[in-house]
Protein backbone atom coordinates (compact mmCIF):
# COMPACT_ATOMS: atom_id res chain seq x y z
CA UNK A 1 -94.06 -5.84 66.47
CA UNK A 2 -94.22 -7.73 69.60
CA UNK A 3 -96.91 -10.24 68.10
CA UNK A 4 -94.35 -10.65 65.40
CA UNK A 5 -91.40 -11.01 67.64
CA UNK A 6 -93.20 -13.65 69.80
CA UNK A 7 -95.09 -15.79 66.84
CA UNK A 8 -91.38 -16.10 65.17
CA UNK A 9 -89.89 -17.39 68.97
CA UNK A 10 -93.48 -19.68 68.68
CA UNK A 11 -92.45 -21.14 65.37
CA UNK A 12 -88.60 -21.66 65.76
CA UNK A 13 -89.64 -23.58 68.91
CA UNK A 14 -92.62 -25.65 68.29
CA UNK A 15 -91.93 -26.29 64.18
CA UNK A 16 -87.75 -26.54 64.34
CA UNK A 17 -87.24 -28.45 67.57
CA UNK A 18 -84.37 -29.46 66.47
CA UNK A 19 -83.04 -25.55 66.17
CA UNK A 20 -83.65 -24.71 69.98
CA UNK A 21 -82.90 -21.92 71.72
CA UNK A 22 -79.46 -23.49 73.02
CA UNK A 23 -79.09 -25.06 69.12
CA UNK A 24 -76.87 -23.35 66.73
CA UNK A 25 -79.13 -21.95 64.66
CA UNK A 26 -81.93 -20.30 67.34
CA UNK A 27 -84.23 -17.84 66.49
CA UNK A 28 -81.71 -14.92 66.59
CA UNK A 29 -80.61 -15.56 63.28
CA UNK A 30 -83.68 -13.82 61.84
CA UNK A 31 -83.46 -10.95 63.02
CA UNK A 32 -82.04 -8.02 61.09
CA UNK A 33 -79.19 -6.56 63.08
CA UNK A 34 -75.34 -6.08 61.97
CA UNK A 35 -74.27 -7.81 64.94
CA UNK A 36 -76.67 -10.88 64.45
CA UNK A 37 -75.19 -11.42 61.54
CA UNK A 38 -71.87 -11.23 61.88
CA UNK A 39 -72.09 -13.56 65.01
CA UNK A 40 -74.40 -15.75 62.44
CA UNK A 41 -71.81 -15.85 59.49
CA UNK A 42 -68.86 -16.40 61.99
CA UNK A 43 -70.41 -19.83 63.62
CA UNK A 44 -71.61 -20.91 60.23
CA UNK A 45 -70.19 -23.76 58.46
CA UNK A 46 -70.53 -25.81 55.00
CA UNK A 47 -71.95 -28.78 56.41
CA UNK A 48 -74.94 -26.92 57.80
CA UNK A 49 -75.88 -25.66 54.85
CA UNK A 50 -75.93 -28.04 52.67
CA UNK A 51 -78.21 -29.82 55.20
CA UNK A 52 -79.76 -26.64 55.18
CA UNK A 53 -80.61 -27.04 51.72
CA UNK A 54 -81.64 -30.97 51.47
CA UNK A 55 -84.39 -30.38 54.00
CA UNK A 56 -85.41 -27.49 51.80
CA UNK A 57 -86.08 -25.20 54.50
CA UNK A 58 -88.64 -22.89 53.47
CA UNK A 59 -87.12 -19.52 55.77
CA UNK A 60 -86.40 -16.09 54.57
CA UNK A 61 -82.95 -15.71 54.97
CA UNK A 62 -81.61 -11.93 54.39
CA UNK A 63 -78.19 -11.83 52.35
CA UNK A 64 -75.68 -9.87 54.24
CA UNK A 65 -72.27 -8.48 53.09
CA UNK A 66 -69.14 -10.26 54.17
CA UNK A 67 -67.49 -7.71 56.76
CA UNK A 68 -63.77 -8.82 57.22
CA UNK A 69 -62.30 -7.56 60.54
CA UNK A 70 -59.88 -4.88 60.89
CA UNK A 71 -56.51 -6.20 61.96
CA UNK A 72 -54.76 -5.02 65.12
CA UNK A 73 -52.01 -2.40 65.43
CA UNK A 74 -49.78 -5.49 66.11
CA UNK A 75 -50.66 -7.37 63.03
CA UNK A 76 -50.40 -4.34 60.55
CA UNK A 77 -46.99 -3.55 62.26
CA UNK A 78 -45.60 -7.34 61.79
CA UNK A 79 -46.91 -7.36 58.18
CA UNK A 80 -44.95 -4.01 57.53
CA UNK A 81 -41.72 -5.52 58.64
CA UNK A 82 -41.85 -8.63 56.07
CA UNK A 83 -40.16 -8.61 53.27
CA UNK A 84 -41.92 -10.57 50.17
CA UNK A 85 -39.72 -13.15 48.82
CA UNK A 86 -38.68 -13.27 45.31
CA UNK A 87 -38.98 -16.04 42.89
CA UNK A 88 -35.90 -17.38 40.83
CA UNK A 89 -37.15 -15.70 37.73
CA UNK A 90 -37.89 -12.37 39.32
CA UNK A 91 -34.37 -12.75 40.81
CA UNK A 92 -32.82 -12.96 37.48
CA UNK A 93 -34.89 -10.12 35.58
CA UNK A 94 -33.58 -7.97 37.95
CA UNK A 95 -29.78 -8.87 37.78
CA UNK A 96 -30.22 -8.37 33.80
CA UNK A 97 -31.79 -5.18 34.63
CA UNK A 98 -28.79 -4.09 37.16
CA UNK A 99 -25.96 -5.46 34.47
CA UNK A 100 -27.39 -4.38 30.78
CA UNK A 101 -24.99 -3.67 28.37
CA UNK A 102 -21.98 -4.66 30.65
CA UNK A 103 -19.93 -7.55 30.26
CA UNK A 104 -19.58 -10.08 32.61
CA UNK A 105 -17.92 -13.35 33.24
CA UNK A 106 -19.84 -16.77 33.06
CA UNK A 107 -18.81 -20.27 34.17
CA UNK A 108 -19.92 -22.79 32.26
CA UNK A 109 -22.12 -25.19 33.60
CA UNK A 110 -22.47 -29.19 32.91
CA UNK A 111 -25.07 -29.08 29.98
CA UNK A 112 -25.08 -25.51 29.18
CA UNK A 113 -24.80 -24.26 25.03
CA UNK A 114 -23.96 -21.10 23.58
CA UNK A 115 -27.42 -21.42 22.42
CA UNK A 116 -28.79 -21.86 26.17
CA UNK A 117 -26.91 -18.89 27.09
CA UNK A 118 -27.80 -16.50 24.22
CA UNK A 119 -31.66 -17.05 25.54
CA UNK A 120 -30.39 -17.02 29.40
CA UNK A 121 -29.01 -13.46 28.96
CA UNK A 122 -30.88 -12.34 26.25
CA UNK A 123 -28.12 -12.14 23.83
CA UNK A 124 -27.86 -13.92 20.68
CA UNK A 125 -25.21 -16.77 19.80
CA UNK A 126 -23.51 -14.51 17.41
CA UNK A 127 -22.70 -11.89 20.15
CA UNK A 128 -21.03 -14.28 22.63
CA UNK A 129 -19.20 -15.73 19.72
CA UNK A 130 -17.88 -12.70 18.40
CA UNK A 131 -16.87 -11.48 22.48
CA UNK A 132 -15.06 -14.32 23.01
CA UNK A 133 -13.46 -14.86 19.42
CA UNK A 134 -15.11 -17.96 18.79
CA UNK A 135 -14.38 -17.58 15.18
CA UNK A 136 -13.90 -20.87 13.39
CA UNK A 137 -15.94 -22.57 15.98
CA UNK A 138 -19.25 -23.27 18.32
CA UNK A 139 -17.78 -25.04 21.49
CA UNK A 140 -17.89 -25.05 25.05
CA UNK A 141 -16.28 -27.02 27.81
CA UNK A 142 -17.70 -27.35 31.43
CA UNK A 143 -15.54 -24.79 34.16
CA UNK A 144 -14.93 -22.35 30.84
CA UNK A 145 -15.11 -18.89 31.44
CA UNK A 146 -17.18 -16.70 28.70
CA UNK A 147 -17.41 -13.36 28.54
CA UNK A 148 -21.43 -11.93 27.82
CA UNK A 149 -23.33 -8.97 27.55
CA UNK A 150 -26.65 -9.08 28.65
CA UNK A 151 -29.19 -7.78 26.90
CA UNK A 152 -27.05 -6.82 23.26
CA UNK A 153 -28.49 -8.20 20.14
CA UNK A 154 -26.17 -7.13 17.15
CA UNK A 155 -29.16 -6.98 13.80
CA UNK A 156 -28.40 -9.01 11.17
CA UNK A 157 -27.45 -6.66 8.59
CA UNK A 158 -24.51 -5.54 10.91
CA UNK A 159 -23.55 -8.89 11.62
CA UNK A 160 -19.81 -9.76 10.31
CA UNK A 161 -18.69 -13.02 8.84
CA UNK A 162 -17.26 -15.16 11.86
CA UNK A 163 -16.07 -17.88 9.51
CA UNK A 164 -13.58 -15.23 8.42
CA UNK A 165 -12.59 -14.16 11.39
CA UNK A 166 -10.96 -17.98 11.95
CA UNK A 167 -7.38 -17.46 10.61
CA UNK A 168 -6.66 -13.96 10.37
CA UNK A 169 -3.12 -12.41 9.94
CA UNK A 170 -1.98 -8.61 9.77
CA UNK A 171 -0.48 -7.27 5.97
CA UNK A 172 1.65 -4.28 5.89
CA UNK A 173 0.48 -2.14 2.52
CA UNK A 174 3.41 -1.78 0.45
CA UNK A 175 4.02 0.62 -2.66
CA UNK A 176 1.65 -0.05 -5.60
CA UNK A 177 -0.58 -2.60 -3.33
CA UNK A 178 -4.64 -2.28 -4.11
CA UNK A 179 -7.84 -4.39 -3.02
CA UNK A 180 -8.01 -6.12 -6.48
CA UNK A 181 -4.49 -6.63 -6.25
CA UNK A 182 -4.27 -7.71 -2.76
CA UNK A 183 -7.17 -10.12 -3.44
CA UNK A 184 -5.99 -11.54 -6.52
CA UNK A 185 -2.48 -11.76 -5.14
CA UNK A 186 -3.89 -13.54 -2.49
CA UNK A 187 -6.73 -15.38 -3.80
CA UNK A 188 -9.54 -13.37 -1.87
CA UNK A 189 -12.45 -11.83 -2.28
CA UNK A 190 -12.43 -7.96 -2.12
CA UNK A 191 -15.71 -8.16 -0.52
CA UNK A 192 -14.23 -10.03 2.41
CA UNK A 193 -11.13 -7.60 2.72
CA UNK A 194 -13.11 -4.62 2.75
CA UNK A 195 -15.96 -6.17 5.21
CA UNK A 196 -13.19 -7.20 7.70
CA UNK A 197 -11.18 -3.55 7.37
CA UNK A 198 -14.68 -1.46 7.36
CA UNK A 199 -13.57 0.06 3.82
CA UNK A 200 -15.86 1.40 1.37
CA UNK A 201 -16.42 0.94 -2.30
CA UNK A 202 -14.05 4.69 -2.91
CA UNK A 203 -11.42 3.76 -0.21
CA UNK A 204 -7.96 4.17 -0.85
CA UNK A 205 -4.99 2.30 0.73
CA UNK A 206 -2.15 4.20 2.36
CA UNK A 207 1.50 2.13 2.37
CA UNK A 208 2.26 1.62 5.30
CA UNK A 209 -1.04 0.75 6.58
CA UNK A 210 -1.67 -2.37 8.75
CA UNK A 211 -4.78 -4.45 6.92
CA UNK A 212 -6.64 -7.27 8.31
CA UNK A 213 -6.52 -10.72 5.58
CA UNK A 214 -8.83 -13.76 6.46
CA UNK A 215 -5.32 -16.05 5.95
CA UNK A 216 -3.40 -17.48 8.59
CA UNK A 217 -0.60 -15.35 9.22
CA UNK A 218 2.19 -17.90 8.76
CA UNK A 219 0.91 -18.07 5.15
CA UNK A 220 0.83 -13.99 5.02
CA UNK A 221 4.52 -13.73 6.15
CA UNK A 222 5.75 -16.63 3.66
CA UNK A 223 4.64 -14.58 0.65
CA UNK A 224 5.77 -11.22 1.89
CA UNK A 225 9.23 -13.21 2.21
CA UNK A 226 8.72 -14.46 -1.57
CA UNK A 227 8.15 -11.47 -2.92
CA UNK A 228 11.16 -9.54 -0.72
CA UNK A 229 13.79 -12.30 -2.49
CA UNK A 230 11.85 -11.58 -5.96
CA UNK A 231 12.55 -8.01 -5.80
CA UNK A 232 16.25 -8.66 -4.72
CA UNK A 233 16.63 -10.66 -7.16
CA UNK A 234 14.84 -8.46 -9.90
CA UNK A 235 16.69 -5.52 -8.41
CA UNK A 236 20.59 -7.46 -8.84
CA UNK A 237 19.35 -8.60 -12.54
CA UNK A 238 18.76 -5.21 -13.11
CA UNK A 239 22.20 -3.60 -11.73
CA UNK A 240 23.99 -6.98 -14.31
CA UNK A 241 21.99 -5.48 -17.02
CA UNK A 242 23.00 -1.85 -16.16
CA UNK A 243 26.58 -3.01 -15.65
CA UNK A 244 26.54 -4.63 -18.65
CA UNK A 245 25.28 -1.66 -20.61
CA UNK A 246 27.21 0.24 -19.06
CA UNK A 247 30.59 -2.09 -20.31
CA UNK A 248 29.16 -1.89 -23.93
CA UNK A 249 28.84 1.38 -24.40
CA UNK A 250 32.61 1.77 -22.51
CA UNK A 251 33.62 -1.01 -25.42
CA UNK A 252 31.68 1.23 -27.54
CA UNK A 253 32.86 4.49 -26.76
CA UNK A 254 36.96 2.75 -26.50
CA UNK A 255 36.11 1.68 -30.45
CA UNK A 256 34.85 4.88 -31.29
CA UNK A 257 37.43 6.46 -30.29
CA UNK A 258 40.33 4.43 -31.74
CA UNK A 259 38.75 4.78 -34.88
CA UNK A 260 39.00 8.20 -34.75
CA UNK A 261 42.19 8.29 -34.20
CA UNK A 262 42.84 6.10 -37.03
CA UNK A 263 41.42 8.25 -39.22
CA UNK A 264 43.04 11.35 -37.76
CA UNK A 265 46.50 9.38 -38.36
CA UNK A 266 45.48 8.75 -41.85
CA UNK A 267 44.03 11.77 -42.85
CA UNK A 268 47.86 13.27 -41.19
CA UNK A 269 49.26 10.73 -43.14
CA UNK A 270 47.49 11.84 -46.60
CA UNK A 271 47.86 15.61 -46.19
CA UNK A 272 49.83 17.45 -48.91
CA UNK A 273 49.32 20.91 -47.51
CA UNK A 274 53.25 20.89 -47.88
CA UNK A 275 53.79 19.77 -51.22
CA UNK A 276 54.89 22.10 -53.11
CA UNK A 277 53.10 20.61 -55.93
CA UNK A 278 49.36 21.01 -54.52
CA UNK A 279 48.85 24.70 -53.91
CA UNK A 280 45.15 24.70 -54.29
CA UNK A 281 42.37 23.14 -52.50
CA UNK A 282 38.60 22.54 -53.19
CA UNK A 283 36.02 20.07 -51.87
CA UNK A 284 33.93 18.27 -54.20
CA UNK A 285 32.01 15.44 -54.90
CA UNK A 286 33.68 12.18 -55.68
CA UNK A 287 32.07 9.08 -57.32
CA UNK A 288 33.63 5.93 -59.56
CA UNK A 289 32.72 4.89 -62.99
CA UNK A 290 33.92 1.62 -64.86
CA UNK A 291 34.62 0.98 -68.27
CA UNK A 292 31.31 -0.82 -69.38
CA UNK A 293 28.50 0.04 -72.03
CA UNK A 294 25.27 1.04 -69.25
CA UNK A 295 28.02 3.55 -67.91
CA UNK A 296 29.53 4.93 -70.53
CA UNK A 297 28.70 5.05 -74.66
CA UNK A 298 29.54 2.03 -77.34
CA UNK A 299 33.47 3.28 -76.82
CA UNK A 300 34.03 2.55 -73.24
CA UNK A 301 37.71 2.68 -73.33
CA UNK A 302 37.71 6.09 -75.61
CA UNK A 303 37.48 9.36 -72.84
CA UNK A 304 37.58 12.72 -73.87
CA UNK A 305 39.85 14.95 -75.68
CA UNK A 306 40.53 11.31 -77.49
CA UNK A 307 42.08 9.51 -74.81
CA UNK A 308 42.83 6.23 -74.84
CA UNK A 309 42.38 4.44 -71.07
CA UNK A 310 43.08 1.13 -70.01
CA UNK A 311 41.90 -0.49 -66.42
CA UNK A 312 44.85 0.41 -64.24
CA UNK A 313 45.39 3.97 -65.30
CA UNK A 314 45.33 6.32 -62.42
CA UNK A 315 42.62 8.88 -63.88
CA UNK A 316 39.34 11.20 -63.00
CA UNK A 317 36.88 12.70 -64.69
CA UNK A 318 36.08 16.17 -63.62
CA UNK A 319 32.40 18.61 -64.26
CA UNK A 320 32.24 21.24 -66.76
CA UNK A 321 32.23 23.85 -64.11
CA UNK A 322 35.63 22.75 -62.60
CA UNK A 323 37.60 23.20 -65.56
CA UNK A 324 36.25 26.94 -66.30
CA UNK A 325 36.57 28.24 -62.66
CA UNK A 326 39.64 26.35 -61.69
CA UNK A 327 41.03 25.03 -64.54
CA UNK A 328 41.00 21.28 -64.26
CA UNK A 329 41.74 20.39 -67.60
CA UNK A 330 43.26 17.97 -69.84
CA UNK A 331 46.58 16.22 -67.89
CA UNK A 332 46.39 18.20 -64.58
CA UNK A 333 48.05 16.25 -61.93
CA UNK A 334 45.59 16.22 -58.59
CA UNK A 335 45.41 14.17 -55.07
CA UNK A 336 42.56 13.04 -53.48
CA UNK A 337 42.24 12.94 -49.40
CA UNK A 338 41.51 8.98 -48.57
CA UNK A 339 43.51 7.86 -51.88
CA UNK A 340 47.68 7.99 -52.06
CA UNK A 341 48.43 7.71 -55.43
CA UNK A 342 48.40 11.17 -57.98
CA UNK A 343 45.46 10.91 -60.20
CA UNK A 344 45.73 13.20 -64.19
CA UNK A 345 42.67 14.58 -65.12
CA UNK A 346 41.65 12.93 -68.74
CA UNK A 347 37.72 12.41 -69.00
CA UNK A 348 34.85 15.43 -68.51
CA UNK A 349 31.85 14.63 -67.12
CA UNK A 350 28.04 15.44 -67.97
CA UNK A 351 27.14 18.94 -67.94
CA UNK A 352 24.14 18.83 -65.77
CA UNK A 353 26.89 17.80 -63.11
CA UNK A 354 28.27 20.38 -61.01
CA UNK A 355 31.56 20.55 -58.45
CA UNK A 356 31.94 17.04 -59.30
CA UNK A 357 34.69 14.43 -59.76
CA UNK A 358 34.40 10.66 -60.75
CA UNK A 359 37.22 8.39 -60.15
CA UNK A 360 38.42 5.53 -62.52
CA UNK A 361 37.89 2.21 -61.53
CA UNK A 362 38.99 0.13 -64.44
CA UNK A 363 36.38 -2.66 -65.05
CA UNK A 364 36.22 -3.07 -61.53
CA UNK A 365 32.73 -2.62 -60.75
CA UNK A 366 32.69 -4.34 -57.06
CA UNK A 367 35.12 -1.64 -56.05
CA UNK A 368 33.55 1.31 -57.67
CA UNK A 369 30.62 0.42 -55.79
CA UNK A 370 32.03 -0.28 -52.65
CA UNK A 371 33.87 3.79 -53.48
CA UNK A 372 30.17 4.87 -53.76
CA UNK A 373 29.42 8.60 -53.13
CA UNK A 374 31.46 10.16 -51.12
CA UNK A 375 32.55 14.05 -50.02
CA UNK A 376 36.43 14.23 -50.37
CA UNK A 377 39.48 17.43 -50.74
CA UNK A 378 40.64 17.93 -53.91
CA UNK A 379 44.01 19.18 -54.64
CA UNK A 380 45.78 20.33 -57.73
């Protein structure tokens, strides 16, 4: 070992004059001790050894670990105490963090969009619209104040129609009001009614209810005004009409009523219930016949019994059946309720006929037709 020891001294000397013993790199370096070479790798630089390396230096050199030195007491104390400083970005990650899902007040800034803020906060364009009721449209001015909420992101199946949401006014539901009538009354989709309200296909409005219409509300007031003088007016024609009626059937009823009592004053004026004449009463039948051929036989002016009658005679015809029960026979003097003069019995009538009477008319036949059928008091 000593041989060793002394032949490497020799040959660090002697070969490497230029390494001395006072040089940099003396003959220390080779030996194999923790302390040698942490002394070695202190002192050593990068210029050395790449000059190291051009002479080629033919020397075992034994890699060593780097040993870093423990710090002092003092250092690990000062290194403690400082803070590390945050960047800009980790700044702002952690004031998202602190104010998700909260709003908060932005100023705008020269340059800024809502586009620019939707990525700033993580929000989207649509939220910060729909905050700040940007409905009809997409503008900002610099020192504007908008309101944002970091971190929401509405999906776009939830997403309402903003465009709508630009001129909106409030409709009170009246009687009868529907969506199909609403929106055709209107001119408005259904769809857009019931999106803006949050009704459903089976929804029902209540009158009375306040509904939101994507029309300006000037417009919404102007035809609920319209239709208020429309139903005034509707309502007065109606009271005319029923006023009217009502007048009619008064004019009616006053007509009605006076010719009732015309016919009461007649019918006092024709009763013979006093006569001493007229004891007996019956009601029958009474028609009028004329003297022509379709009403009578090829002897129109020959009755029965062989009378001869001429148009002016005051005469009736009577049934079978009135002159065996009662006696109405040839030359009885009767009167007839609705006619004043005393008619004589002087024609029969066809036997199939029963309780019947038919009045002479002469050859009058406008007047016996004008007589027609009628149910009259027959007294004798």
């Amino acid at each position: 070992m000593l041989e060793q020891a002394l032949c490497q001294i020799i040959y660090g000397v002697i070969i490497m004059p230029q390494y001395g013993l006072d040089g940099r790199y003396s003959y220390s370096q080779y030996f194999d001790t923790p302390t040698i070479r942490a002394r070695r790798f202190e002192s050593d630089t990068n210029s050395h050894k790449e000059s190291l390396k051009l002479k080629n230096i033919h020397l075992k050199k034994v890699d060593t670990p780097e040993i870093t030195p423990t710090p002092a007491k003092s250092q690990l104390i000062t290194q403690s105490t400082k803070k590390r400083v945050l960047s800009v970005k980790e700044k702002w990650e952690r004031f998202l963090k602190k104010h998700y899902n909260q709003k908060i007040k932005h100023k705008v800034k020269p340059g800024e969009t809502l586009s620019h803020l939707a990525y700033k906060y993580h929000t989207t364009v649509y939220d910060i619209r729909y905050l700040n009721k940007m409905y009809g449209h997409t503008k900002i001015k610099i020192g504007q104040t908008i309101t944002v909420i970091p971190g929401k992101k509405t999906p776009k199946d939830k997403r309402k129609n903003l465009e709508l949401w630009a001129k909106t006014g409030t409709y009170i539901v009246d009687i009868g009001d529907s969506l199909i009538g609403l929106s055709k009354l209107f001119k408005v989709k259904k769809e857009h009614i019931m999106q803006m309200n949050g009704l459903g296909e089976n929804d029902f409005l209540k009158c009375g209810e306040v509904i939101i219409l994507p029309l300006p509300q000037e417009d919404i007031d102007e035809f609920v005004e319209h239709r208020k003088r429309e139903r005034l007016a509707r309502i007065e024609k109606q009271k005319r009409l029923e006023e009217q009626k009502l007048l009619e059937a008064k004019k009616k009823k006053e007509a009605q009523r006076k010719k009732l009592a015309r016919q009461r004053a007649k019918r006092k004026r024709l009763k013979y219930t006093n006569d001493k004449r007229f004891k007996r009463k019956i009601r029958v039948i009474a028609t009028a016949y004329t003297s022509h051929y379709d009403q009578t036989d090829s002897t129109p002016f020959l009755a029965a019994w062989n009378n001869r009658i001429r148009p002016g005679m005051k005469i009736i015809a009577v049934s079978n059946d009135l002159i065996r029960k009662y006696g109405l026979t040839n030359g009885t003097k009767v009167k007839i309720s609705g006619l004043k003069d005393i008619y004589v019995v002087r024609d029969k009538m066809n036997k199939r006929l029963r309780n019947h009477i038919d009045i002479y008319m002469g050859t009058n036949r406008r007047k016996a037709l004008r007589w027609g059928r009628r149910s009259v008091v027959l007294y004798w």
